[in-house]
PDB file of N, CA and C in Angstrom:
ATOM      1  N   UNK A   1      15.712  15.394 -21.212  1.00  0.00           N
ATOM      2  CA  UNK A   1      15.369  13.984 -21.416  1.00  0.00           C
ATOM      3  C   UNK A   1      15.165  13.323 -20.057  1.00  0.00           C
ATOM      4  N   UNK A   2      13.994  12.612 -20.094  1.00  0.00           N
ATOM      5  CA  UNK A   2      13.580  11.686 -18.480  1.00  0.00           C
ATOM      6  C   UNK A   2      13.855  10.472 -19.171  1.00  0.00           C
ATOM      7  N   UNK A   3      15.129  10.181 -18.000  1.00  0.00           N
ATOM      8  CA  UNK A   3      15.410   8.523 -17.523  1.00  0.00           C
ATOM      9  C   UNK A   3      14.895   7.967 -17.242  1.00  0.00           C
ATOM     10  N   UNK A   4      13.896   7.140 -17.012  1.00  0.00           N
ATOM     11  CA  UNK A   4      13.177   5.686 -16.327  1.00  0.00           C
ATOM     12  C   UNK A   4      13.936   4.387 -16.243  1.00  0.00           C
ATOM     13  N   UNK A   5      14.193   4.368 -15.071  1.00  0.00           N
ATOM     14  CA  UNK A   5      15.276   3.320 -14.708  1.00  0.00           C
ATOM     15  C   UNK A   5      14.100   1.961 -14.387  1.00  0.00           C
ATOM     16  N   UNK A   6      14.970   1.038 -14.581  1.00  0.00           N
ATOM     17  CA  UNK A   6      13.728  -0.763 -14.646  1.00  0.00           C
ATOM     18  C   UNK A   6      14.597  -1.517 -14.046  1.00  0.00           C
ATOM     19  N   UNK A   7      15.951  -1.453 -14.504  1.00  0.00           N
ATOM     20  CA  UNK A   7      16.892  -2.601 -13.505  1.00  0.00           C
ATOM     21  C   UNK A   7      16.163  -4.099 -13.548  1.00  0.00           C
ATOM     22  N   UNK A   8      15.799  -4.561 -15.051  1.00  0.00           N
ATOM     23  CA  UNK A   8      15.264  -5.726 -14.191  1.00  0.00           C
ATOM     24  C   UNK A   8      15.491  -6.557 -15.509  1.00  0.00           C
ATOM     25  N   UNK A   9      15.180  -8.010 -15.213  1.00  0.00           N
ATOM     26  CA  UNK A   9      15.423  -8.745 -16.830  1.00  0.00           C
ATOM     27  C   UNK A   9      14.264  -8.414 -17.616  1.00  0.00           C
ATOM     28  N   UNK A  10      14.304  -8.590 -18.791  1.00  0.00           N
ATOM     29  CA  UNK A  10      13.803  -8.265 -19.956  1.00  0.00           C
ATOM     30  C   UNK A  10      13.865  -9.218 -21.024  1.00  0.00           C
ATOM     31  N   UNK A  11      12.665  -9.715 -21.798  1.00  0.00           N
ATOM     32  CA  UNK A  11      12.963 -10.686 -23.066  1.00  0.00           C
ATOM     33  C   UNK A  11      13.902 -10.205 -23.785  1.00  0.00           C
ATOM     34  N   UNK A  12      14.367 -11.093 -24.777  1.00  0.00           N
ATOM     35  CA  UNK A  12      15.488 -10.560 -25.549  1.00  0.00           C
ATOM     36  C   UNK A  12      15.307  -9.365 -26.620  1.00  0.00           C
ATOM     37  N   UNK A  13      14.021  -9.603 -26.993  1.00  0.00           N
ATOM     38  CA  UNK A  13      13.712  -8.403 -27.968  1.00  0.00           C
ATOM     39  C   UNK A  13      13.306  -6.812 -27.602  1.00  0.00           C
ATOM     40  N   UNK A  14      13.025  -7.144 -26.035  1.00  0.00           N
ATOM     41  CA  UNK A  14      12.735  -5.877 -25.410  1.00  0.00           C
ATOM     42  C   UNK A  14      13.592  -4.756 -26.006  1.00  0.00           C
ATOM     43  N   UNK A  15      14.217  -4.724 -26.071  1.00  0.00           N
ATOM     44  CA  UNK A  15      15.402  -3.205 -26.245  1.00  0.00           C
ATOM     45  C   UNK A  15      15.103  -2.688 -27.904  1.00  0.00           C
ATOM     46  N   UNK A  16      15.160  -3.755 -28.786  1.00  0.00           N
ATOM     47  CA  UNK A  16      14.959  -3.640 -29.906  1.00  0.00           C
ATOM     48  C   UNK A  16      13.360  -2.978 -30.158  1.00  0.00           C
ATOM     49  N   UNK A  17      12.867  -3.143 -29.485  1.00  0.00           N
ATOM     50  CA  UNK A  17      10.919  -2.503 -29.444  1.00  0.00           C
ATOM     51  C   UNK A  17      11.224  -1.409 -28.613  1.00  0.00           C
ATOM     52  N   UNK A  18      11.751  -1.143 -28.287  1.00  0.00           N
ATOM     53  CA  UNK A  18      11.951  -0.026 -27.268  1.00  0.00           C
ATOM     54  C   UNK A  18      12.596   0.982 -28.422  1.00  0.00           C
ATOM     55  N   UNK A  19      13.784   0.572 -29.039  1.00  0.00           N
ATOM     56  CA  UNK A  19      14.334   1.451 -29.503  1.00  0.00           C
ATOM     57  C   UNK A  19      13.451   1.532 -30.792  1.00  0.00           C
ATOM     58  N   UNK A  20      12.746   0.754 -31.795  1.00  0.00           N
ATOM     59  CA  UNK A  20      12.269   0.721 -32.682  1.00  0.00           C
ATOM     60  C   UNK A  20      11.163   2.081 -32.568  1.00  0.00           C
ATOM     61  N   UNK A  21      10.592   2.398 -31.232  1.00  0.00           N
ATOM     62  CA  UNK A  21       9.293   3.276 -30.712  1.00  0.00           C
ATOM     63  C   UNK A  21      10.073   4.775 -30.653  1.00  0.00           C
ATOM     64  N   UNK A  22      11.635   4.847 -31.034  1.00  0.00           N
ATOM     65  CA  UNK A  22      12.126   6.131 -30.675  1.00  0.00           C
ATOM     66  C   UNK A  22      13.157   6.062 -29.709  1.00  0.00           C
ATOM     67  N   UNK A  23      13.125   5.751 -28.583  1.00  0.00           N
ATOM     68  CA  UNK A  23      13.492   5.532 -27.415  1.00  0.00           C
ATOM     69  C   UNK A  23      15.165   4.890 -27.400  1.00  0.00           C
ATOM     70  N   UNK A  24      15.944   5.242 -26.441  1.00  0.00           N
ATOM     71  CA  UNK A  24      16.991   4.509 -26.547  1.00  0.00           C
ATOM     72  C   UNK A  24      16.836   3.526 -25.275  1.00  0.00           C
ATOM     73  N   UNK A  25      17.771   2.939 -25.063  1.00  0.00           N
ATOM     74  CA  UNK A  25      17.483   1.088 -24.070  1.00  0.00           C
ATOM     75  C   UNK A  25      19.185   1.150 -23.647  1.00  0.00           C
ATOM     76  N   UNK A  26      19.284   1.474 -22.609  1.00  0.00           N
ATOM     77  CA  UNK A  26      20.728   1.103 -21.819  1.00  0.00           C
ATOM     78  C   UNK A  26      20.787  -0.587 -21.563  1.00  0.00           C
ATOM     79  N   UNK A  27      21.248  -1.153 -21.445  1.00  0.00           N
ATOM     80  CA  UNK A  27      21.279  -2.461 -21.444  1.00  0.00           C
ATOM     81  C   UNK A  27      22.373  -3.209 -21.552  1.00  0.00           C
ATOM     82  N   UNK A  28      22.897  -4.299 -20.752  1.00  0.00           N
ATOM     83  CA  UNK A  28      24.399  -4.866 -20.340  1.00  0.00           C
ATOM     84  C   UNK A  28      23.579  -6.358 -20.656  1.00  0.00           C
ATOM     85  N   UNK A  29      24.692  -7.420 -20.224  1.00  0.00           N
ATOM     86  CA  UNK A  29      24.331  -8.746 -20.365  1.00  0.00           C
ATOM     87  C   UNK A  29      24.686  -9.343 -19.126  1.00  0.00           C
ATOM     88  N   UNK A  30      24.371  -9.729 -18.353  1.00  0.00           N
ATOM     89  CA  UNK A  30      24.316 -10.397 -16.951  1.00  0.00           C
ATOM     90  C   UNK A  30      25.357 -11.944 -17.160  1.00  0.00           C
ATOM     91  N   UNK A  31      26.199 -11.395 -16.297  1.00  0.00           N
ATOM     92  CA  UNK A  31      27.017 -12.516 -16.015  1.00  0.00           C
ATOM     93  C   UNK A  31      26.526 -13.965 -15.645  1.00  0.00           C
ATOM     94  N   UNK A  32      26.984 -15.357 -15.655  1.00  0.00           N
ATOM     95  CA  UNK A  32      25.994 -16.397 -15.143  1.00  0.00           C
ATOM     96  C   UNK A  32      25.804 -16.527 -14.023  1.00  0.00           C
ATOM     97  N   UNK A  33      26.568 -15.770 -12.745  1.00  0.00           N
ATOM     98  CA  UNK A  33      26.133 -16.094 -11.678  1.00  0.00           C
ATOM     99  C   UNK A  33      24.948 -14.565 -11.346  1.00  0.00           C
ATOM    100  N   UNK A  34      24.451 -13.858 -12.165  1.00  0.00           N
ATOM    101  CA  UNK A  34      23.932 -13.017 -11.847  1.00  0.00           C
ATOM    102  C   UNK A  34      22.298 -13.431 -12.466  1.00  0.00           C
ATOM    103  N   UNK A  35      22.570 -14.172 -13.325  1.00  0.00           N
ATOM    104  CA  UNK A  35      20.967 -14.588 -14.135  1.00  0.00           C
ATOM    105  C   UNK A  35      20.240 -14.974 -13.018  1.00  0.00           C
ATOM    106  N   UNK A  36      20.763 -16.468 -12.703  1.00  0.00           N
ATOM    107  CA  UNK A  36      19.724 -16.583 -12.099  1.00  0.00           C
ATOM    108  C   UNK A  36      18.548 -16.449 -10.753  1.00  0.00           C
ATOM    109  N   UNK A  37      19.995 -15.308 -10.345  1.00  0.00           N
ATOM    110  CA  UNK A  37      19.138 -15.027  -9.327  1.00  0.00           C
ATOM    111  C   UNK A  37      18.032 -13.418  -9.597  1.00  0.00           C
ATOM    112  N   UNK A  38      18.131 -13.159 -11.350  1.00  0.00           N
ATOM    113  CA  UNK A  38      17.324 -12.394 -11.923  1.00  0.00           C
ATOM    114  C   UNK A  38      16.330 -13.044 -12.161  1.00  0.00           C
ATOM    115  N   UNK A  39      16.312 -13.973 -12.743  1.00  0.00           N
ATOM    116  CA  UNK A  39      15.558 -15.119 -13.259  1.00  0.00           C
ATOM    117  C   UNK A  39      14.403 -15.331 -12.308  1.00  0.00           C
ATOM    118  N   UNK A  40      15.132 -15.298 -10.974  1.00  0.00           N
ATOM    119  CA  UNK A  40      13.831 -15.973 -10.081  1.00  0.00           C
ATOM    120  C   UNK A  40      13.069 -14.753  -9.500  1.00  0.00           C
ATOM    121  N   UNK A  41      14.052 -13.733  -9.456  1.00  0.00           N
ATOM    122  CA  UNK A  41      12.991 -12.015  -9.530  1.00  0.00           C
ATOM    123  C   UNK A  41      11.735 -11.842 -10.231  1.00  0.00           C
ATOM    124  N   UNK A  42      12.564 -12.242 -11.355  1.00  0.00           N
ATOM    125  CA  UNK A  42      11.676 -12.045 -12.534  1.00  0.00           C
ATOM    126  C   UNK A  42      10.320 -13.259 -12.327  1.00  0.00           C
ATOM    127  N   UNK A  43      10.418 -14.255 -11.876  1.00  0.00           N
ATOM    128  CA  UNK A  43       9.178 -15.474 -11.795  1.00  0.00           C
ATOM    129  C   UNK A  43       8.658 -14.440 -10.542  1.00  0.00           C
ATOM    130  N   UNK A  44       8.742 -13.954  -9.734  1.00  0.00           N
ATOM    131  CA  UNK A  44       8.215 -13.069  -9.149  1.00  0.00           C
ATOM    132  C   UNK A  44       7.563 -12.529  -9.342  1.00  0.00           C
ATOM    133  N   UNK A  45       7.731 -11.356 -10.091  1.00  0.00           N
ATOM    134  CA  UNK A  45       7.208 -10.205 -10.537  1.00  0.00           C
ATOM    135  C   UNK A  45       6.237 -10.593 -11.744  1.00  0.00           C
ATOM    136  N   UNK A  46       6.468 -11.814 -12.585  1.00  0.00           N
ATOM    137  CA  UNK A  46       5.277 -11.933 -13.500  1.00  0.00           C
ATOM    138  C   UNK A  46       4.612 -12.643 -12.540  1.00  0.00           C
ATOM    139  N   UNK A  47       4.567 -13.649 -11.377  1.00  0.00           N
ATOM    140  CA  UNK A  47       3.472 -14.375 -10.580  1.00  0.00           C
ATOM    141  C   UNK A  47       2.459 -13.019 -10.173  1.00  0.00           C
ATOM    142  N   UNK A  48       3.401 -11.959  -9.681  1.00  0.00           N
ATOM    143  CA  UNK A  48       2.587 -10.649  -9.203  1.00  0.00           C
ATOM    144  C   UNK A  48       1.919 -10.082  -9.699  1.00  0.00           C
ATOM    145  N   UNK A  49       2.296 -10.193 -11.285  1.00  0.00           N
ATOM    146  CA  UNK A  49       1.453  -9.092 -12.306  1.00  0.00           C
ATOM    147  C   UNK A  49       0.203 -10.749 -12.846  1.00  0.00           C
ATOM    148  N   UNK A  50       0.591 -11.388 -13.170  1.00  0.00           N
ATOM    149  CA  UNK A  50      -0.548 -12.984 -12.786  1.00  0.00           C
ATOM    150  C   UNK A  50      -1.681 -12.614 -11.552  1.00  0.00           C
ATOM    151  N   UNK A  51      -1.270 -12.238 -10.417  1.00  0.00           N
ATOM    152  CA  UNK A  51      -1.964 -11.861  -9.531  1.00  0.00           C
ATOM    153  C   UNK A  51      -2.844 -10.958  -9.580  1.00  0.00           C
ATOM    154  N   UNK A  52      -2.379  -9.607 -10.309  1.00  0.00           N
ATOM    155  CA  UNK A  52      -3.015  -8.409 -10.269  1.00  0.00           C
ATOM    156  C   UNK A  52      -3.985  -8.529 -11.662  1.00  0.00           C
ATOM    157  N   UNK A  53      -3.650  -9.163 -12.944  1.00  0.00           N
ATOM    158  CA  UNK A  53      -4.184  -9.060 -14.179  1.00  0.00           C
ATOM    159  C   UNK A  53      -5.587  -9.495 -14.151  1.00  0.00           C
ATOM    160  N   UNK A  54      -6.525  -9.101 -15.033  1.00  0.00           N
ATOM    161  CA  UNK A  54      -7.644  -9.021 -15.078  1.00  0.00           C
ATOM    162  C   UNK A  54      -8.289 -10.102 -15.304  1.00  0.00           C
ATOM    163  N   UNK A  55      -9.315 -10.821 -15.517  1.00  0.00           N
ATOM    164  CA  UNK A  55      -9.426 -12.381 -16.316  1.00  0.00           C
ATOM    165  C   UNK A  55      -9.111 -12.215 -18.208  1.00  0.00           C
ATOM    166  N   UNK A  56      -9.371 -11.214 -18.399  1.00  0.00           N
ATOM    167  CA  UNK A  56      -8.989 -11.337 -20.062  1.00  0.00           C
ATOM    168  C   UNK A  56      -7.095 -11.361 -20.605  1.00  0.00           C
ATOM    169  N   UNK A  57      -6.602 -10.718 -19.514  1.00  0.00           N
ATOM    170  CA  UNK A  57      -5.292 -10.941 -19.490  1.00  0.00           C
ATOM    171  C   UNK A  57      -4.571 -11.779 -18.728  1.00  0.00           C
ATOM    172  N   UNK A  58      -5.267 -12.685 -17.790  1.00  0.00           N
ATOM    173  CA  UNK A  58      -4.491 -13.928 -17.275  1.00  0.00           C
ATOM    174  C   UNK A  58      -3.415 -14.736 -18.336  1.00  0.00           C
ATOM    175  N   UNK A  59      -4.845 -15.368 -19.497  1.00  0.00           N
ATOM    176  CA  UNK A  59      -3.335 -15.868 -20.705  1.00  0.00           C
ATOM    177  C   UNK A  59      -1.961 -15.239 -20.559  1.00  0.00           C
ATOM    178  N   UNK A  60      -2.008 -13.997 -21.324  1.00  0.00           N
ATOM    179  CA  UNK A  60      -0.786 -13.305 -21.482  1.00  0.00           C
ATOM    180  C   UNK A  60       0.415 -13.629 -20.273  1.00  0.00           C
ATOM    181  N   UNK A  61       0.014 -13.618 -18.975  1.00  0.00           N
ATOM    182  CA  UNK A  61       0.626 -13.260 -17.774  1.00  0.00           C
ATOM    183  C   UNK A  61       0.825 -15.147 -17.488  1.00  0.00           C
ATOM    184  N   UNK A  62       0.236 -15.888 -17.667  1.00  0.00           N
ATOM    185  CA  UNK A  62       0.445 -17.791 -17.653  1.00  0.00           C
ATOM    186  C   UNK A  62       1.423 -17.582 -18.409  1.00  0.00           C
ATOM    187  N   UNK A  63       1.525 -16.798 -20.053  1.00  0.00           N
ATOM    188  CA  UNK A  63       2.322 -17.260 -20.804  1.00  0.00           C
ATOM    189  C   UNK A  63       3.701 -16.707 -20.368  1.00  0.00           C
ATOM    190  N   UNK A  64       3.820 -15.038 -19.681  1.00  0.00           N
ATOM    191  CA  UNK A  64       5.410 -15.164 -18.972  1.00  0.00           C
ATOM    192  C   UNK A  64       5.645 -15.406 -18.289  1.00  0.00           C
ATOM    193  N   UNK A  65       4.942 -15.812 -16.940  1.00  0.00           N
ATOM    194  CA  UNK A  65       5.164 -16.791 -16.361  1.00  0.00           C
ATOM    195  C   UNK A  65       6.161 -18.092 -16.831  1.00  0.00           C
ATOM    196  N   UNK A  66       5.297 -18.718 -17.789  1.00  0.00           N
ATOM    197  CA  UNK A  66       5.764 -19.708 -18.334  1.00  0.00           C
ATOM    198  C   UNK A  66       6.957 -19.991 -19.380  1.00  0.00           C
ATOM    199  N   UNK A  67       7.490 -18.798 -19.378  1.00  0.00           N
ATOM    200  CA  UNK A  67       8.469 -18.563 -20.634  1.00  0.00           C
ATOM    201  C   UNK A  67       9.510 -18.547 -19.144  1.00  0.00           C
ATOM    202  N   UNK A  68       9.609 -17.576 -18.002  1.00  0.00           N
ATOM    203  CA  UNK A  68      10.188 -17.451 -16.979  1.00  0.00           C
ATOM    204  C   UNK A  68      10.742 -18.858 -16.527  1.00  0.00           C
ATOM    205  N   UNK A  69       9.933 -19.578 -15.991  1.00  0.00           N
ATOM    206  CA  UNK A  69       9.811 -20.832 -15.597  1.00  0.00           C
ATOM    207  C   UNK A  69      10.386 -21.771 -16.481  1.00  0.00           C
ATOM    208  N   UNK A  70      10.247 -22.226 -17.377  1.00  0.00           N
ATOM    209  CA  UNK A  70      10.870 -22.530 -18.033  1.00  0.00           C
ATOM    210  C   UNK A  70      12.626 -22.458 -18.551  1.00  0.00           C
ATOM    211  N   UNK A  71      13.155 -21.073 -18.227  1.00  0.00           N
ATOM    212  CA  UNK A  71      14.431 -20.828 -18.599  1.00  0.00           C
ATOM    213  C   UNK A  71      14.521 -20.919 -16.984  1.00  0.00           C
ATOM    214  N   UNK A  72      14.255 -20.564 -15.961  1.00  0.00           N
ATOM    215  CA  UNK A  72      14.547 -21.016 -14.631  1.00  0.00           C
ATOM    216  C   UNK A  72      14.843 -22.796 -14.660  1.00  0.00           C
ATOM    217  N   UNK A  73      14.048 -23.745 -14.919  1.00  0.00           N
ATOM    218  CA  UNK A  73      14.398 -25.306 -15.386  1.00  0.00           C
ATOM    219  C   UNK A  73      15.376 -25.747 -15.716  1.00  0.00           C
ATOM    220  N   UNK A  74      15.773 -25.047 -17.535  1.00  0.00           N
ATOM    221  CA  UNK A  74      16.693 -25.158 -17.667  1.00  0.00           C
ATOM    222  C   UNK A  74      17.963 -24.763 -17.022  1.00  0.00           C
ATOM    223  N   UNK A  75      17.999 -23.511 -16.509  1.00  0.00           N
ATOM    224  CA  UNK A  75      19.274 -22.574 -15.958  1.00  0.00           C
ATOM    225  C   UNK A  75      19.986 -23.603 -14.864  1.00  0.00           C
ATOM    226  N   UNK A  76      19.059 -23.577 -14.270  1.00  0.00           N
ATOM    227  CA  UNK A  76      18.976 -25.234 -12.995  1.00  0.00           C
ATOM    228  C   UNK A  76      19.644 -26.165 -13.415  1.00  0.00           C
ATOM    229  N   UNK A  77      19.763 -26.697 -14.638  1.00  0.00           N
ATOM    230  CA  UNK A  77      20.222 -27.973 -14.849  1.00  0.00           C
ATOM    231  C   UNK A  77      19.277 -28.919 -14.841  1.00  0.00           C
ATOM    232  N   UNK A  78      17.765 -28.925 -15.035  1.00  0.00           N
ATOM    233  CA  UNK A  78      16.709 -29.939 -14.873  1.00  0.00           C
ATOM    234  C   UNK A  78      16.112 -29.482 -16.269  1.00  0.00           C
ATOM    235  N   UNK A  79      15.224 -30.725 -16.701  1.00  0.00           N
ATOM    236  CA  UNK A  79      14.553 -30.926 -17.876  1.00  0.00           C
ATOM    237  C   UNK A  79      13.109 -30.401 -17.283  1.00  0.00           C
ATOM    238  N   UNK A  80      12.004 -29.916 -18.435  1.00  0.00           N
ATOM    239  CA  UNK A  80      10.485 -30.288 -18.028  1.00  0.00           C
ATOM    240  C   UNK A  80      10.222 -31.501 -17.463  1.00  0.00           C
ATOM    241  N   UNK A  81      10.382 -32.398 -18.325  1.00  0.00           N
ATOM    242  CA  UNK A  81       9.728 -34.137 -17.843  1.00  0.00           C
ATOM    243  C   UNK A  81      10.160 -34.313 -16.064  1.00  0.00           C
ATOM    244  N   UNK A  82      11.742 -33.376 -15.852  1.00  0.00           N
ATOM    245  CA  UNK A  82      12.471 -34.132 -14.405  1.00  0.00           C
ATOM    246  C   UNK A  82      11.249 -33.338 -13.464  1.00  0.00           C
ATOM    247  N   UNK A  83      10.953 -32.165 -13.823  1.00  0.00           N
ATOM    248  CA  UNK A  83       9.820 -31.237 -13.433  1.00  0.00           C
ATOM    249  C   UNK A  83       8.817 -31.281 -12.974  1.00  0.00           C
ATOM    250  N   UNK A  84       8.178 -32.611 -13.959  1.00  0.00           N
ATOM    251  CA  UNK A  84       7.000 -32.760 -13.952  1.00  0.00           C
ATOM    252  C   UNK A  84       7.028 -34.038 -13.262  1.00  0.00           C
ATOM    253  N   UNK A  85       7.909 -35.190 -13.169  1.00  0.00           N
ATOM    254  CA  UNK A  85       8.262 -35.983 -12.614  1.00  0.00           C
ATOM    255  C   UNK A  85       8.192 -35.880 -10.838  1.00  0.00           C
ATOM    256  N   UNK A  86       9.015 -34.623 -10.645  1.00  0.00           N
ATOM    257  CA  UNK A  86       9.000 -34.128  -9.019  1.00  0.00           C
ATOM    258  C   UNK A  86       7.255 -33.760  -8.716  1.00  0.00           C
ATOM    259  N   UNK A  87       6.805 -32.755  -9.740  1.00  0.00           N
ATOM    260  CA  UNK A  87       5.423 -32.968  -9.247  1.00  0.00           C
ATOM    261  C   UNK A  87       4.366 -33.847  -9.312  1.00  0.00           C
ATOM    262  N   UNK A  88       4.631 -35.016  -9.962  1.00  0.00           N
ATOM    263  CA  UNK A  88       3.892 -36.211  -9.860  1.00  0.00           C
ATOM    264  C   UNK A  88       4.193 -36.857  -8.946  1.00  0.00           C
ATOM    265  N   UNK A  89       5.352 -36.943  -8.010  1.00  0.00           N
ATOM    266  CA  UNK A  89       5.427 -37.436  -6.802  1.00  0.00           C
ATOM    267  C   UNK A  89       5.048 -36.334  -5.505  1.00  0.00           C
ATOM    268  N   UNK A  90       5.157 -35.587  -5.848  1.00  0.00           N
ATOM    269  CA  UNK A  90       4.537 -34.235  -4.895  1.00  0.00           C
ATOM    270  C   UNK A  90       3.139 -34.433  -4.369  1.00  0.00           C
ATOM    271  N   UNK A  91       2.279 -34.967  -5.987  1.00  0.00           N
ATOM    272  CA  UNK A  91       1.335 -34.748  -5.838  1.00  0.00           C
ATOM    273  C   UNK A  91       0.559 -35.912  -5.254  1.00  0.00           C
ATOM    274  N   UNK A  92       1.031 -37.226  -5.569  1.00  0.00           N
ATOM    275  CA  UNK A  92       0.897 -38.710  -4.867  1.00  0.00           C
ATOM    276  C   UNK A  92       0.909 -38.639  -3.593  1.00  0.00           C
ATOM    277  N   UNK A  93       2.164 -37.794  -3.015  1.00  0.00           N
ATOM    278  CA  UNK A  93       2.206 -37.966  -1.748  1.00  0.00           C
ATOM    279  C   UNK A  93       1.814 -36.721  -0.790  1.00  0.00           C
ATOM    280  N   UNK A  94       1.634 -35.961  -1.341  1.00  0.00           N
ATOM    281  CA  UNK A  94       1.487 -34.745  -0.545  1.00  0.00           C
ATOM    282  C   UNK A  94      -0.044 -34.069  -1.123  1.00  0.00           C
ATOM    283  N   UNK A  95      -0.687 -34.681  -1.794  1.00  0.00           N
ATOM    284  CA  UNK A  95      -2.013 -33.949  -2.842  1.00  0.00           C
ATOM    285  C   UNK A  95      -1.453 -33.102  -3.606  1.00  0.00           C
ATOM    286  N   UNK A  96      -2.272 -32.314  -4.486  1.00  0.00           N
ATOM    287  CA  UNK A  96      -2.214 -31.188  -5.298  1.00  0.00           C
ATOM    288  C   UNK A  96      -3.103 -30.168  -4.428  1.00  0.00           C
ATOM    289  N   UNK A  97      -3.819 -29.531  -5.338  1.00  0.00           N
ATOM    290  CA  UNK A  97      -4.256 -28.217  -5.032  1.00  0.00           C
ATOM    291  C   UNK A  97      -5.954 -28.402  -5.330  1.00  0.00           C
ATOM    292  N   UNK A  98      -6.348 -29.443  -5.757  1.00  0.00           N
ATOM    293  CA  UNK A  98      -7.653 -29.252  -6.418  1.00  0.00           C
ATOM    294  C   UNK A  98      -8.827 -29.278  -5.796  1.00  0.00           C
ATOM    295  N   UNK A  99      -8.678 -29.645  -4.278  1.00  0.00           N
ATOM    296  CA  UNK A  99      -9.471 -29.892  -3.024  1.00  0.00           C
ATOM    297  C   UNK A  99      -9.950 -28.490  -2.519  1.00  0.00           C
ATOM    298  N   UNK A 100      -8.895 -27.649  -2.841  1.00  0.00           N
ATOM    299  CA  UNK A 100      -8.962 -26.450  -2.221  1.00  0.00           C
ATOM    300  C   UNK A 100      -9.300 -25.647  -1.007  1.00  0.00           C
ATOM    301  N   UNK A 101      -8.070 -27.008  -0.195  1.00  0.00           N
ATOM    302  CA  UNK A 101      -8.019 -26.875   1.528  1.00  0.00           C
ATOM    303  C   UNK A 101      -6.892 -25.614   1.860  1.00  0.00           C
ATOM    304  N   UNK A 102      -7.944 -24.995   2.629  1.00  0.00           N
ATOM    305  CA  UNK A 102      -6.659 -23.650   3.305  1.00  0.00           C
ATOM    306  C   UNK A 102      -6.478 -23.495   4.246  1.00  0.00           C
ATOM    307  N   UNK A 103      -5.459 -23.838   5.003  1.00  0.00           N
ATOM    308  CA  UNK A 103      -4.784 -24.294   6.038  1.00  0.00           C
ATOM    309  C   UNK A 103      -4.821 -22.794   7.158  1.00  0.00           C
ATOM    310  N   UNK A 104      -5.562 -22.716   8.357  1.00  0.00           N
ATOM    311  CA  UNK A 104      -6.035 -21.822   8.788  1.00  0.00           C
ATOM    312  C   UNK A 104      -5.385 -21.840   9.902  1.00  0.00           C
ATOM    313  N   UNK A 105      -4.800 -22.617  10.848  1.00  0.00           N
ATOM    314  CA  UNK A 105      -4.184 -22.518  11.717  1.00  0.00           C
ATOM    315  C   UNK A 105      -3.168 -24.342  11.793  1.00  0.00           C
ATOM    316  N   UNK A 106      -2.501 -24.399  13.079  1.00  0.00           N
ATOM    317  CA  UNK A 106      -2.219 -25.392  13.381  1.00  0.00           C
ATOM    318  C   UNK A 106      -1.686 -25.584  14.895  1.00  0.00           C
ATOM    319  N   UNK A 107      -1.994 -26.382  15.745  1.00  0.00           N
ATOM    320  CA  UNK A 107      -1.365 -26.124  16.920  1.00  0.00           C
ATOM    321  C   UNK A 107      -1.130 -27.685  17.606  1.00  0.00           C
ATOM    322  N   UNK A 108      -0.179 -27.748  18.899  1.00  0.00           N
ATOM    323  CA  UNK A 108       0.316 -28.589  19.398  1.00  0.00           C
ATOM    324  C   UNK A 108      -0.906 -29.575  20.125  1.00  0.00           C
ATOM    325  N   UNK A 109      -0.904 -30.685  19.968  1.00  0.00           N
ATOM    326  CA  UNK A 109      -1.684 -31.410  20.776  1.00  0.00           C
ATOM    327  C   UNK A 109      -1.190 -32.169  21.913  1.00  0.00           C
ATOM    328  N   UNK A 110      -1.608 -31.644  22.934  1.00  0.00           N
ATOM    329  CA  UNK A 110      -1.615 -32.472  24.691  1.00  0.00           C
ATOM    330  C   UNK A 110      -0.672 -33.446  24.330  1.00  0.00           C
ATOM    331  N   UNK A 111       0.414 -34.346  24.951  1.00  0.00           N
ATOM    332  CA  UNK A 111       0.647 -35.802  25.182  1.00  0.00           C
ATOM    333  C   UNK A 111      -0.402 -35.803  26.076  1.00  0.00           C
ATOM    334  N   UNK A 112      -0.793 -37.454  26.086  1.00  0.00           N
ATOM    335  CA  UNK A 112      -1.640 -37.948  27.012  1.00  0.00           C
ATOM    336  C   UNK A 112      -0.900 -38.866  27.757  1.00  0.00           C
ATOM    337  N   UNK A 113      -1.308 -38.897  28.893  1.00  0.00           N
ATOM    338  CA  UNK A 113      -0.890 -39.368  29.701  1.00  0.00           C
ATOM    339  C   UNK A 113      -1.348 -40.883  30.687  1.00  0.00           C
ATOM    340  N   UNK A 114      -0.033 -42.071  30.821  1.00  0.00           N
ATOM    341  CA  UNK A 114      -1.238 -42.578  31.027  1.00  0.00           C
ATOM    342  C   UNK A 114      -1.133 -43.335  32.860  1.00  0.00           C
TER     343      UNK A 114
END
């Protein structure tokens, strides 16, 4: 029998589809100070696979993303609205993204002297 080790979080039903296919699923429950710093692995690794996915599978990869993100919010102690709140002032004062300026260098300018 070959092991394939994953070490990593997993939706809740994962194990149950796993085992349903044949397969058995080793699997523990993560203490609370251990979530969330899985949690933010995990927003990782779906931003990465977001990155790599094709255009017909972007949806899929927004949507765990967004399932990620979401239990990251909550885990935090913050609501969506407080969320969306921080990025409406983010975006007032600092822009958004829609300009689509990419910041290529930056360097010190002279004092002048007088």
């Amino acid at each position: 029998m070959h092991e394939k080790r994953h070490r990593k979080l997993v939706r809740d039903r994962v194990p149950a589809i796993i085992r349903s296919k044949g397969e058995e699923a080793q699997t523990t429950v993560l203490a609370p100070a251990e979530f969330t710093p899985a949690l933010l692995d995990k927003l990782v690794e779906e931003s990465v696979e977001l990155r790599m996915a094709p255009t017909r599978g972007q949806l899929d990869e927004l949507a765990d993303v967004w399932e990620v993100l979401t239990t990251v919010v909550t885990e935090l102690g913050f609501t969506l609205d407080e969320v969306e709140q921080a990025a409406s002032f983010k975006r007032i004062v600092r822009g958004g993204f829609s300009e689509r300026v990419w910041l290529e260098s930056t360097s010190e300018v002279p004092a002048v002297r007088n």
